[in-house]
Protein backbone atom coordinates (compact mmCIF):
# COMPACT_ATOMS: atom_id res chain seq x y z
CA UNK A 1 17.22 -25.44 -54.41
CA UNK A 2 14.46 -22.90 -54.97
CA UNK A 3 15.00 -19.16 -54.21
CA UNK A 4 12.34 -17.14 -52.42
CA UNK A 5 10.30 -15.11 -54.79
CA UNK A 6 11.47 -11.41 -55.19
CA UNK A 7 8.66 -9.00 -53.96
CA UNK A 8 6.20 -7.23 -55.98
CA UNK A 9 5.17 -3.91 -54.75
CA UNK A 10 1.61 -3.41 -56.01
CA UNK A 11 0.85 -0.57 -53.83
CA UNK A 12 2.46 2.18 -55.28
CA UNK A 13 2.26 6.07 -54.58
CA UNK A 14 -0.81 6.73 -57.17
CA UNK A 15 -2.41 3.41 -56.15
CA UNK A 16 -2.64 4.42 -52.70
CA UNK A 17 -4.09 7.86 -53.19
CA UNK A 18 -6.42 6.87 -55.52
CA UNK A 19 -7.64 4.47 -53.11
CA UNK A 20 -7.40 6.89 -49.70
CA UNK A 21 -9.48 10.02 -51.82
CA UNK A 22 -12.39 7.27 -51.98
CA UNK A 23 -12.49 7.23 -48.26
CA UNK A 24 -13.17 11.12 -47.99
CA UNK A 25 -15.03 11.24 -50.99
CA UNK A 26 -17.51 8.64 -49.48
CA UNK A 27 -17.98 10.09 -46.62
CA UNK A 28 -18.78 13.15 -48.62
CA UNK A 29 -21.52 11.53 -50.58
CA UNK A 30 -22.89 9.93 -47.27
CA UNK A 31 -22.79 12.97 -45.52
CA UNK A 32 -24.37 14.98 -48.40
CA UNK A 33 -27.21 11.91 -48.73
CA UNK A 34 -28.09 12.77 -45.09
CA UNK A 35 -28.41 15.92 -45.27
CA UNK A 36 -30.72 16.16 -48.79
CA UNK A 37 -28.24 18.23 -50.04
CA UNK A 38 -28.64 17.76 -53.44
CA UNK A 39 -32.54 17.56 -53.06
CA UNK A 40 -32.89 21.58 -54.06
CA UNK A 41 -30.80 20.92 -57.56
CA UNK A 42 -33.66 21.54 -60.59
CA UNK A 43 -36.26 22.32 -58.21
CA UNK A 44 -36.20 25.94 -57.64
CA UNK A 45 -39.18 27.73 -58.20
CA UNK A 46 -39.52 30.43 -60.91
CA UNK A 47 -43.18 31.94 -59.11
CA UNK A 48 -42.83 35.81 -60.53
């Protein structure tokens, strides 16, 4: 007679918001990709 294995629970409370602020912050980066937002960072001019 073999008992049923006991469950693990791998998805814990930090696992899972670790892994749902990667969904936000990758729409961030695709969002900020699109829209060259980062495309003015070390190129502002210094003309006097």
């Amino acid at each position: 007679m073999s008992s049923a294995p006991a469950r693990l629970r791998i998805w814990d409370l930090p696992t899972r918001l670790f892994h749902w602020t990667l969904v936000p912050l990758l729409g961030l980066a695709w969002w900020t990709a699109e829209e060259r937002m980062l495309d003015c960072i070390g190129s502002q001019d210094t003309a006097s």
